[in-house]
N, C-alpha and C. Protein backbone atom coordinates (compact mmCIF):
# COMPACT_ATOMS: atom_id res chain seq x y z
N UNK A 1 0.82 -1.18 0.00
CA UNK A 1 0.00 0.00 0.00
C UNK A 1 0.88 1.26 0.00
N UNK A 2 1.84 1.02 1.00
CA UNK A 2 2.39 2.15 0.92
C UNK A 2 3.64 2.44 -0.11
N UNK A 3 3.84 1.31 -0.37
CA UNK A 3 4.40 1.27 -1.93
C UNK A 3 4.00 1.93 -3.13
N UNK A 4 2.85 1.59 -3.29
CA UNK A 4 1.72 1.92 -4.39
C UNK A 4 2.04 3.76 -3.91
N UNK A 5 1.69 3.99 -3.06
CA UNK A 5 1.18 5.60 -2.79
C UNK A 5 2.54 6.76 -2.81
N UNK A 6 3.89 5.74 -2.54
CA UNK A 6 5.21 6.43 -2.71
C UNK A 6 4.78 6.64 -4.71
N UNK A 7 4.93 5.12 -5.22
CA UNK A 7 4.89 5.32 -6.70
C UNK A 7 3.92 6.94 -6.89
N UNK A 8 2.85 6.98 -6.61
CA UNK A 8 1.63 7.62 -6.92
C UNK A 8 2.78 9.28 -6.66
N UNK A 9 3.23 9.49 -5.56
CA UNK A 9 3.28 10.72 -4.96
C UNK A 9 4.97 11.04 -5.67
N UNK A 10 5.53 10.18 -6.11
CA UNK A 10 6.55 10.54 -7.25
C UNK A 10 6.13 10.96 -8.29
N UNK A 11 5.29 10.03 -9.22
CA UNK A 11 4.74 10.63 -10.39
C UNK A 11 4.31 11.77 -10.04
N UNK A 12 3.15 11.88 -9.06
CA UNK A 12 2.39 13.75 -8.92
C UNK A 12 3.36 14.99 -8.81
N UNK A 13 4.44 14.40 -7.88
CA UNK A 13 5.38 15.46 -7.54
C UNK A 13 6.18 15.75 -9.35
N UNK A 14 6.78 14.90 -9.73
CA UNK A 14 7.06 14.98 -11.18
C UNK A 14 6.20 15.67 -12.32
N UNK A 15 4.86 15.84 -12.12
CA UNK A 15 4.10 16.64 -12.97
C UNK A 15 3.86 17.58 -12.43
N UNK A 16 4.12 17.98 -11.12
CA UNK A 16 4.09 19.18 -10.96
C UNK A 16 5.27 20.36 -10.93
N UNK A 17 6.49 19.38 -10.70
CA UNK A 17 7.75 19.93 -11.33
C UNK A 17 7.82 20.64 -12.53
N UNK A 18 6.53 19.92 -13.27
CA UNK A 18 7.08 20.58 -15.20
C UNK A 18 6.12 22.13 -14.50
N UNK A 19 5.49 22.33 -14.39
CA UNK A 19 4.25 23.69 -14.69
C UNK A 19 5.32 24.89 -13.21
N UNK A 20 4.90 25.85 -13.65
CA UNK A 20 5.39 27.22 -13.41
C UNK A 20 5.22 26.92 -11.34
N UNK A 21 6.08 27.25 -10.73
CA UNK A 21 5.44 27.86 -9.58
C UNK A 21 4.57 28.78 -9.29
N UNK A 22 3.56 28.55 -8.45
CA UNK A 22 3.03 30.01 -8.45
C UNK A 22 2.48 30.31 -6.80
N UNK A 23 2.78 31.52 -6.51
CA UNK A 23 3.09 31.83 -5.22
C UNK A 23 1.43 32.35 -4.24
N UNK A 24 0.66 31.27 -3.83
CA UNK A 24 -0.57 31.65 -3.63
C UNK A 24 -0.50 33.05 -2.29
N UNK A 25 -1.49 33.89 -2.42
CA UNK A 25 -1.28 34.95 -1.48
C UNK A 25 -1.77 34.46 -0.16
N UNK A 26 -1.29 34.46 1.31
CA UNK A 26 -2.13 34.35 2.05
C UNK A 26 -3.20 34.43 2.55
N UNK A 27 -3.91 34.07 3.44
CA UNK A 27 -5.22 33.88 3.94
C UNK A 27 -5.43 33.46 5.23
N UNK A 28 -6.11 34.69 6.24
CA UNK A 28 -6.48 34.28 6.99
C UNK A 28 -7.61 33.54 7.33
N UNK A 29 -7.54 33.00 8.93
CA UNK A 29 -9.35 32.25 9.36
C UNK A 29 -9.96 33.19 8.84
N UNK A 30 -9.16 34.50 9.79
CA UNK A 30 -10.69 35.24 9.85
C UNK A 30 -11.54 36.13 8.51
N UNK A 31 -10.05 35.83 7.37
CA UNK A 31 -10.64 36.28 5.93
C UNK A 31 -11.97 35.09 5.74
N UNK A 32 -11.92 33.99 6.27
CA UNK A 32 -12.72 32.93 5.30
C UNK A 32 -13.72 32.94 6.38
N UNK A 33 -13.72 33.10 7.56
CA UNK A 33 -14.58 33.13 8.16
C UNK A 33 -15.04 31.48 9.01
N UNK A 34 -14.23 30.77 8.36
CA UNK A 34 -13.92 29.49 8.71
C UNK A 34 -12.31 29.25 9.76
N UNK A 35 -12.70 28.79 10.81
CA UNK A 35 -11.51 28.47 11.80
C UNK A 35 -10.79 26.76 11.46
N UNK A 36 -9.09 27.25 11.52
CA UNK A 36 -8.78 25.47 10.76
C UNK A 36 -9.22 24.41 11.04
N UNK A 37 -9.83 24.42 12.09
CA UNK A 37 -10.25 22.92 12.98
C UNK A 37 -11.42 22.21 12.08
N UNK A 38 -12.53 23.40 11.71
CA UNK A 38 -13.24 23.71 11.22
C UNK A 38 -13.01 23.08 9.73
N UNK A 39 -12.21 24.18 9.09
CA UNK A 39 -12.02 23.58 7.61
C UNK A 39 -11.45 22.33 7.74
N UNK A 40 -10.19 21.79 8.32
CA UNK A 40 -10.30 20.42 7.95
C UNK A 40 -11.32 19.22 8.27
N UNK A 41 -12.26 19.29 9.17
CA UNK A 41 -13.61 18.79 9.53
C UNK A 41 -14.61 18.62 8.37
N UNK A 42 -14.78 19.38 7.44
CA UNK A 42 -15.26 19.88 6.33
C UNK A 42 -14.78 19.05 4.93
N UNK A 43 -12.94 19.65 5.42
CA UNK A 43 -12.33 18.58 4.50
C UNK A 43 -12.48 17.63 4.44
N UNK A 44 -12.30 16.71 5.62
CA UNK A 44 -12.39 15.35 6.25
C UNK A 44 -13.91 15.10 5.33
N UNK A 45 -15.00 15.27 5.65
CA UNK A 45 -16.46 15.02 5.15
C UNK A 45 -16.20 15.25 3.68
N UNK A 46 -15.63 15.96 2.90
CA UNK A 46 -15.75 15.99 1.29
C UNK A 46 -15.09 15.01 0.77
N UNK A 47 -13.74 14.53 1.52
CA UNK A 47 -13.19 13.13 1.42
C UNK A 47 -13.16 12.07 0.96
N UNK A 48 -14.60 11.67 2.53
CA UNK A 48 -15.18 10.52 2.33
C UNK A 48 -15.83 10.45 0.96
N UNK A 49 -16.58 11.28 0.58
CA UNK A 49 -17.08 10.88 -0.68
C UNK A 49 -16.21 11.25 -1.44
N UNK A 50 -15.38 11.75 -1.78
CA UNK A 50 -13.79 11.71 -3.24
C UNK A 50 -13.82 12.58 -3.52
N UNK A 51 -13.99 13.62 -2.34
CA UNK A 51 -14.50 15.40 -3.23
C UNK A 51 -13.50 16.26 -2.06
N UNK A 52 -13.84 17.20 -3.10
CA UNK A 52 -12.71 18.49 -2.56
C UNK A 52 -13.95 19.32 -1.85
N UNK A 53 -13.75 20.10 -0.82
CA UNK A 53 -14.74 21.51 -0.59
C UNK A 53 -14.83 22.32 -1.59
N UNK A 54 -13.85 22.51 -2.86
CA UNK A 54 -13.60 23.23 -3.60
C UNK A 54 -14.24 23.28 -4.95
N UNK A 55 -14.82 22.04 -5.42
CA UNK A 55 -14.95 21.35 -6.88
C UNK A 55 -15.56 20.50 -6.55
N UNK A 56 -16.86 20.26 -7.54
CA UNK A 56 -17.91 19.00 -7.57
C UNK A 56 -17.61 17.82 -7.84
N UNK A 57 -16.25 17.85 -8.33
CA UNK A 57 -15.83 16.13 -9.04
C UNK A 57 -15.59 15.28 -7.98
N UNK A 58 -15.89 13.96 -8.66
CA UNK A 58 -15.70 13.04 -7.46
C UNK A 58 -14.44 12.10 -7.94
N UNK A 59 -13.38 11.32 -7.11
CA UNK A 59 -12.55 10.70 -7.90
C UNK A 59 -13.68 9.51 -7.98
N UNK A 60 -12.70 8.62 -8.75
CA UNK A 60 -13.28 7.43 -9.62
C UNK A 60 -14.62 7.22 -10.04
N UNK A 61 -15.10 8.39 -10.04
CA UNK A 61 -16.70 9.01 -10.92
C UNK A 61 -16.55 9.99 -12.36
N UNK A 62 -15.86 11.21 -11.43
CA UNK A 62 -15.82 12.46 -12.90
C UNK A 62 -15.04 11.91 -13.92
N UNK A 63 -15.20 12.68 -15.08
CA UNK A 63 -14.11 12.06 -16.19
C UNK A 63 -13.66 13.49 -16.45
N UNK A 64 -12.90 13.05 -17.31
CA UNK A 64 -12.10 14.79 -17.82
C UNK A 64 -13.20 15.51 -18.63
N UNK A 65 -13.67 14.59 -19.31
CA UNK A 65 -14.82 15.62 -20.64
C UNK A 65 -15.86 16.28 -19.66
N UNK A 66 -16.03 15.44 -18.25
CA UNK A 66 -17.43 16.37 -17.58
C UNK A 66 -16.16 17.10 -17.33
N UNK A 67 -15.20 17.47 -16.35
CA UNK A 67 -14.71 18.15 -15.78
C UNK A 67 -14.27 19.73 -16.78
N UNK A 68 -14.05 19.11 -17.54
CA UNK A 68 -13.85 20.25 -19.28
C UNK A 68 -15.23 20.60 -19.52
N UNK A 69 -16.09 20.29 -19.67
CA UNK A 69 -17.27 20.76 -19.62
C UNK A 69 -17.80 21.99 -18.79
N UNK A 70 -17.54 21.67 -17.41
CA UNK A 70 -17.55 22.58 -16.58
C UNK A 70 -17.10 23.53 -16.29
N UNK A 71 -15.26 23.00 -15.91
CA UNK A 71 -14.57 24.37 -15.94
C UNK A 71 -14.07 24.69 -17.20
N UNK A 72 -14.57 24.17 -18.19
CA UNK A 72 -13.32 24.50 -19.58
C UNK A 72 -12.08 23.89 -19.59
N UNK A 73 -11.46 24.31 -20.77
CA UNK A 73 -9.50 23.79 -20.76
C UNK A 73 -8.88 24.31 -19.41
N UNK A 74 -7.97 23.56 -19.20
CA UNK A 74 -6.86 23.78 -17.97
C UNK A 74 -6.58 24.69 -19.00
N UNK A 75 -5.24 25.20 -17.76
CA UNK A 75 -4.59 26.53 -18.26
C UNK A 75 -3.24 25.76 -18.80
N UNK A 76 -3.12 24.30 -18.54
CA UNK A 76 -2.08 23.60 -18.59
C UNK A 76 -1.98 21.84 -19.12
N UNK A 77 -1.78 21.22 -19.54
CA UNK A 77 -2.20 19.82 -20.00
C UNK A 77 -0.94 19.54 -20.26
N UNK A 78 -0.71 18.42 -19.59
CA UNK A 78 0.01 16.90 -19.69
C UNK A 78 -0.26 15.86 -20.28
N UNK A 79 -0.64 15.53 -21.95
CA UNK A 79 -1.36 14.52 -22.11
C UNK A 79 -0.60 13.14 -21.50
N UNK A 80 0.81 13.23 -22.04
CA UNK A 80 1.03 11.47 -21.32
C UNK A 80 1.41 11.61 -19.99
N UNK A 81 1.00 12.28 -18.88
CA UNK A 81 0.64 12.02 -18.05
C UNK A 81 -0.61 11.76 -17.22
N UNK A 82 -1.42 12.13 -18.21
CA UNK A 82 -2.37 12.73 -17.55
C UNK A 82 -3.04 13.52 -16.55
N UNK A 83 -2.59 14.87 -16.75
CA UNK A 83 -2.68 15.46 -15.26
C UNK A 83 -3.39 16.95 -16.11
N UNK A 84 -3.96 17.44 -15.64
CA UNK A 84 -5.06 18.97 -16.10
C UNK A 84 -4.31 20.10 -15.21
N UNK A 85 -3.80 20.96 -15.01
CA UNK A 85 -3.65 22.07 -14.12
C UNK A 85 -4.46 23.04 -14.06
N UNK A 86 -5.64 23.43 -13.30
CA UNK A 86 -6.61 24.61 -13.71
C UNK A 86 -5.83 25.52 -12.43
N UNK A 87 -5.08 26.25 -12.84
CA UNK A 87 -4.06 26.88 -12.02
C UNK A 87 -5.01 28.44 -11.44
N UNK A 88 -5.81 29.08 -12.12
CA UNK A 88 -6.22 30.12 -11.77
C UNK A 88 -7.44 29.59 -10.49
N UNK A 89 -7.72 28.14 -10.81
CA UNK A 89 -9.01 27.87 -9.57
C UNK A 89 -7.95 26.77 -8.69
N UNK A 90 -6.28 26.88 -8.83
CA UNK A 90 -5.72 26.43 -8.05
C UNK A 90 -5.65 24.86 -7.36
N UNK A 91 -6.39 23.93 -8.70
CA UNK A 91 -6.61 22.70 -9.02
C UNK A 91 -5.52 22.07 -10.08
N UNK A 92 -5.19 20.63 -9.74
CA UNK A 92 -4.53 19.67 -10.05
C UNK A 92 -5.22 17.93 -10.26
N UNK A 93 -5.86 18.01 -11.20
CA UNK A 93 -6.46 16.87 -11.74
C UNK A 93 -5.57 15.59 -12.59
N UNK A 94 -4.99 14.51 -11.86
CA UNK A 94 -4.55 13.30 -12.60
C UNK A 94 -5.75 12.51 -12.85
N UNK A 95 -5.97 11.57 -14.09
CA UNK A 95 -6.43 10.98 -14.34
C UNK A 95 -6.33 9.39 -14.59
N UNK A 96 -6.84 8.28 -14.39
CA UNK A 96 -6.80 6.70 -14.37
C UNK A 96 -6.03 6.94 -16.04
N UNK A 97 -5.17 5.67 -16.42
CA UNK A 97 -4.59 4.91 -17.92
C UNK A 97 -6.20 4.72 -18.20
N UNK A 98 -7.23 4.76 -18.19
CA UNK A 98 -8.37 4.01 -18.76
C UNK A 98 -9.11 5.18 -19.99
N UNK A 99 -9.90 4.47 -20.88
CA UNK A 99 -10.34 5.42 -22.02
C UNK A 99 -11.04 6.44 -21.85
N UNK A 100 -12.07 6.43 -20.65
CA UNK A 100 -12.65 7.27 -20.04
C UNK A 100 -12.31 8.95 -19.19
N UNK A 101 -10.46 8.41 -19.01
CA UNK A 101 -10.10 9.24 -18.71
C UNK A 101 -10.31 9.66 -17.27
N UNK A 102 -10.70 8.88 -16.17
CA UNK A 102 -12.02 8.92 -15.05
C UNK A 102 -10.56 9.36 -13.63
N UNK A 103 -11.23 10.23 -13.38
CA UNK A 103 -10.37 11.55 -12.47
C UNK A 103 -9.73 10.31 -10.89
N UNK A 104 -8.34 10.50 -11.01
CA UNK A 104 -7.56 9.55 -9.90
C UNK A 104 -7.41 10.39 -9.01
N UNK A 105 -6.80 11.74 -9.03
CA UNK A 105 -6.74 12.77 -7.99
C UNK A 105 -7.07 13.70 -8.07
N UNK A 106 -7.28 14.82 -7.04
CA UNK A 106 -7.32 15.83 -6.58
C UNK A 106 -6.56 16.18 -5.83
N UNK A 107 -5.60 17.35 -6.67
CA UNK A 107 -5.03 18.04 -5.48
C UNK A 107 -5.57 20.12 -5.68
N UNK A 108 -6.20 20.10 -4.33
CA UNK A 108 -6.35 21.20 -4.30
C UNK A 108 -5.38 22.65 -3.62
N UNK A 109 -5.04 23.19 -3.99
CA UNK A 109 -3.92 24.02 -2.83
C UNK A 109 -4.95 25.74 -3.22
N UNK A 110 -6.18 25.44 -2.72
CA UNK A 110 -7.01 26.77 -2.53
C UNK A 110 -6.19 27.95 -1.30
N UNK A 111 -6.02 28.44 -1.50
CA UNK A 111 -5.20 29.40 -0.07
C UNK A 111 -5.85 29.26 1.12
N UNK A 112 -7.21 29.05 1.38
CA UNK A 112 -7.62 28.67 2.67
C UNK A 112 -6.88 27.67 3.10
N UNK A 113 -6.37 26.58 3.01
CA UNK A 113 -5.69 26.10 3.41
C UNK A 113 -4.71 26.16 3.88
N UNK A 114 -3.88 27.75 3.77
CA UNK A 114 -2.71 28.25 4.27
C UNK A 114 -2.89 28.49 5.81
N UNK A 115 -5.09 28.31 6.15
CA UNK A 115 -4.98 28.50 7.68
C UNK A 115 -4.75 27.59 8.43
N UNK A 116 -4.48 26.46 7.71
CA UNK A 116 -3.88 24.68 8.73
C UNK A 116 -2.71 24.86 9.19
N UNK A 117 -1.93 24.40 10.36
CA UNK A 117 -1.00 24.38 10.29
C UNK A 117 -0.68 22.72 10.86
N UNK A 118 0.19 22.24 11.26
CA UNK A 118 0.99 20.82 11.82
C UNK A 118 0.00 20.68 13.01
N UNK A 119 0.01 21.43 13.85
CA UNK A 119 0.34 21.59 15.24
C UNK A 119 -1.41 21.39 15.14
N UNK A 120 -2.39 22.31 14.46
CA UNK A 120 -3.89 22.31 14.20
C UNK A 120 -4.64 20.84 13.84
N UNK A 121 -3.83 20.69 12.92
CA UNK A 121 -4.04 18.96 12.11
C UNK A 121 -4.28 17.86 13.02
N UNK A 122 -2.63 17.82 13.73
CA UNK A 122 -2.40 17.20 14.76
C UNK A 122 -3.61 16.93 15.99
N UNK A 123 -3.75 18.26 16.54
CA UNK A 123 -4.58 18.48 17.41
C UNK A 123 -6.59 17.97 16.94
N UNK A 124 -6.34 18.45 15.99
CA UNK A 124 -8.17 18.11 15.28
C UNK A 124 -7.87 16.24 14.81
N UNK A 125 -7.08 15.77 14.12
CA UNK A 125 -6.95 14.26 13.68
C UNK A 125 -6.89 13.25 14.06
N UNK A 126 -5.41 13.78 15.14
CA UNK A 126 -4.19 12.93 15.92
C UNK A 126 -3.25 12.55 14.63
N UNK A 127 -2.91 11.33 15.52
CA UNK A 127 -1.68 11.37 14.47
C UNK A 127 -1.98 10.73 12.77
N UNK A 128 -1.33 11.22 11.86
CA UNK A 128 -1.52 10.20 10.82
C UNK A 128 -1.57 9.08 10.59
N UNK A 129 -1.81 8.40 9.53
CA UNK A 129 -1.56 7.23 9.28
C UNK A 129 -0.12 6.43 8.49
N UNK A 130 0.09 7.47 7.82
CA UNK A 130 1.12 7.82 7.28
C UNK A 130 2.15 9.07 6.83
N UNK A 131 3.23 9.15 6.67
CA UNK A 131 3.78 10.52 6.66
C UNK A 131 4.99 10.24 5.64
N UNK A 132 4.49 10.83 4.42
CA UNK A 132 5.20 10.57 3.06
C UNK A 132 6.33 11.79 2.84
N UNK A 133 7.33 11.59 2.56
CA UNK A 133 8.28 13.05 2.00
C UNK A 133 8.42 12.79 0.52
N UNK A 134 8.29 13.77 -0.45
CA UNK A 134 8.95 13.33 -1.79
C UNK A 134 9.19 14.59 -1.98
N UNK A 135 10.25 15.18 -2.39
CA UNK A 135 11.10 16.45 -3.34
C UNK A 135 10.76 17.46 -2.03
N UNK A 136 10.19 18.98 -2.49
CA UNK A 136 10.35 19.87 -0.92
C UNK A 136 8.56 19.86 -0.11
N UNK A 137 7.71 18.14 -0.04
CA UNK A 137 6.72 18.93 0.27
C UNK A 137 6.89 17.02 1.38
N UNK A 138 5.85 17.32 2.28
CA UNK A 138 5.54 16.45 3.46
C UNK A 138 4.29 16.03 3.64
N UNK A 139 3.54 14.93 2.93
CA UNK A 139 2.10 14.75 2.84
C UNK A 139 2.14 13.82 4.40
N UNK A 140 1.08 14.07 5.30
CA UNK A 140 0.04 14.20 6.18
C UNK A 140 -0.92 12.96 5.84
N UNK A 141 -1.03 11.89 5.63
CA UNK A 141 -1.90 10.79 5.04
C UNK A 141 -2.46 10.24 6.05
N UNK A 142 -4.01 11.14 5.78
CA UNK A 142 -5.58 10.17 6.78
C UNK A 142 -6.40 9.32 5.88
N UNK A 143 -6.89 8.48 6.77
CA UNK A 143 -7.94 7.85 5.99
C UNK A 143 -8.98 8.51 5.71
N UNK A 144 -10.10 8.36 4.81
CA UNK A 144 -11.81 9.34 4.62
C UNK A 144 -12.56 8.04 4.01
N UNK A 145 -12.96 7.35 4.69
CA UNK A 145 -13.92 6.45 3.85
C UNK A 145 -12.93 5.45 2.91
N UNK A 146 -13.16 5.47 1.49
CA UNK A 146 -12.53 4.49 0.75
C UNK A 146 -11.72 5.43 0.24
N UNK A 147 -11.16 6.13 0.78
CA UNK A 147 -10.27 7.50 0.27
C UNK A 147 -9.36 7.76 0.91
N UNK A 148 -7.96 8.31 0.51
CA UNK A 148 -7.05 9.17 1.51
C UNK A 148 -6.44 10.20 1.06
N UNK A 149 -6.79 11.22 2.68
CA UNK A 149 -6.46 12.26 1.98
C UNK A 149 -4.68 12.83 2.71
N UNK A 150 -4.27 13.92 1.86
CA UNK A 150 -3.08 13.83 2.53
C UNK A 150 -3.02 15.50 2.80
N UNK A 151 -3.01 15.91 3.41
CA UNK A 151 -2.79 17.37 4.18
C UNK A 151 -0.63 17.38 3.42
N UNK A 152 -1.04 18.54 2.71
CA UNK A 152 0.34 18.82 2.26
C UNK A 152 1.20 20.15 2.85
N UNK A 153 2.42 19.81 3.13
CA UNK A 153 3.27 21.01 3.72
C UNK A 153 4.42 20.92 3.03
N UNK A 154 5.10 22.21 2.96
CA UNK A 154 6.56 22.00 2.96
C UNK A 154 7.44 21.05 3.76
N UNK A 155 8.60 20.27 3.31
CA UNK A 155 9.22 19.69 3.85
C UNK A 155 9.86 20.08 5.60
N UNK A 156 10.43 21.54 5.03
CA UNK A 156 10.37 22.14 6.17
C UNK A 156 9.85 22.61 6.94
N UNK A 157 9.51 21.61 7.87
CA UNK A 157 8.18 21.93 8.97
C UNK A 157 8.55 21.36 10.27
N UNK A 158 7.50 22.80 11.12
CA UNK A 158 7.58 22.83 12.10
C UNK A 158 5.59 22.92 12.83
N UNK A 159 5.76 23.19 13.78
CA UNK A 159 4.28 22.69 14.30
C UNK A 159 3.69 24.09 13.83
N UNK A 160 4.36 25.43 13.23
CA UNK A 160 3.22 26.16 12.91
C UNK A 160 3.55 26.47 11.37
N UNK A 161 4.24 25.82 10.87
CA UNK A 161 4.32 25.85 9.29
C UNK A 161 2.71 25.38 8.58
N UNK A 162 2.68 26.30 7.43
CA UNK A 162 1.30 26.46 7.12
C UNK A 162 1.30 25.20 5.27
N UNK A 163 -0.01 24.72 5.46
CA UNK A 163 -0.13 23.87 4.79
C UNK A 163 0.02 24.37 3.41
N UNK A 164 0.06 23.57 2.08
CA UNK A 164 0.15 24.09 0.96
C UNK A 164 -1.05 23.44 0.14
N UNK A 165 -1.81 22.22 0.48
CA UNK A 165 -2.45 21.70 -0.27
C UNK A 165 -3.28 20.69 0.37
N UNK A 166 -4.62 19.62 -0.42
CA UNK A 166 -4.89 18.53 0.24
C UNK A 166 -4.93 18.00 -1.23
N UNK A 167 -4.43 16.16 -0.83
CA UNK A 167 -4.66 15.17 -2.41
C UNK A 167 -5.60 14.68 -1.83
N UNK A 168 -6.77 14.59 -2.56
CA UNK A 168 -7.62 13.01 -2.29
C UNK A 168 -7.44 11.73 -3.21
N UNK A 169 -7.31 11.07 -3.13
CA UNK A 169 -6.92 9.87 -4.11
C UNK A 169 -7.71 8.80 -3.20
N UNK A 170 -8.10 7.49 -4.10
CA UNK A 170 -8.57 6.17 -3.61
C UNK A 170 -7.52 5.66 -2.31
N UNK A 171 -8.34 5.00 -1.45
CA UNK A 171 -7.44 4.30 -0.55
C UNK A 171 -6.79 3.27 -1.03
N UNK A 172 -5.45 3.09 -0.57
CA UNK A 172 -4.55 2.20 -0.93
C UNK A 172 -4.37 1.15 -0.25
């Protein structure tokens, strides 16, 4: 399993290597009006069913043509990887080898998420289940149902270093 999810979190980190950095602006609670305990609780519940708070797709349901449908072209495409970047709504869509094209991840790095920190996670979760490093980021891996999600940080972290992202992907 945790084999499978190193493979998974190399490839992601590798497609996200090719596309531009881009430097999201901060965000407070009290901009969103939502407290972190809060948003990841929220998170946690969109999870379980394969969904982001952010975006209606579900993994191993949406396909790319609904997802193109909806939001239009990424701002970015990987065909042999399969991965979509809709960078202005701050979404990262990989997709299954299958013809359908049928959506494997979500990674969202919406700036609300900059109000999580280690120490918040920790405190609202407990501990992970797993704790993955690949290149400069530190995925956070809970279970959600038949799902896991991984609370993403910089490598360099400390208990109030602020999150950068969440993946949902199938449980492994």
């Amino acid at each position: 399993m945790l084999k499978k999810l190193g493979i998974f979190i190399l490839a992601f980190t590798f497609a996200l290597s090719l596309t531009p950095i881009v430097n999201l602006p901060s965000v407070t609670a009290a901009q969103n009006k939502v407290k972190p305990a809060s948003l990841i609780a929220l998170t946690q519940k969109a999870a379980t069913k394969g969904q982001s708070i952010h975006a209606p797709f579900i993994v191993n349901e949406s396909t790319r043509p609904i997802i193109r449908t909806q939001w239009g072209e990424p701002e970015t495409a990987y065909e042999s990887a399969r991965v979509d970047f809709y960078t202005s709504r701050h979404f990262t869509f990989s997709y299954q080898y299958d013809n359908q094209w049928t959506l494997a991840t979500i990674r969202d790095e919406d700036p609300q998420y900059q109000t999580i920190t280690i120490k918040t996670l920790l405190n609202t979760l407990g501990n992970s289940q797993s704790i993955e490093s690949s290149g400069d980021e530190k995925w956070y891996i809970y279970h959600a149902g038949n799902y896991d999600i991984a609370y993403v940080f910089p490598s360099s972290t400390k208990n109030t270093t602020k999150a950068k992202a969440v993946v949902i992907s199938p449980a492994q």
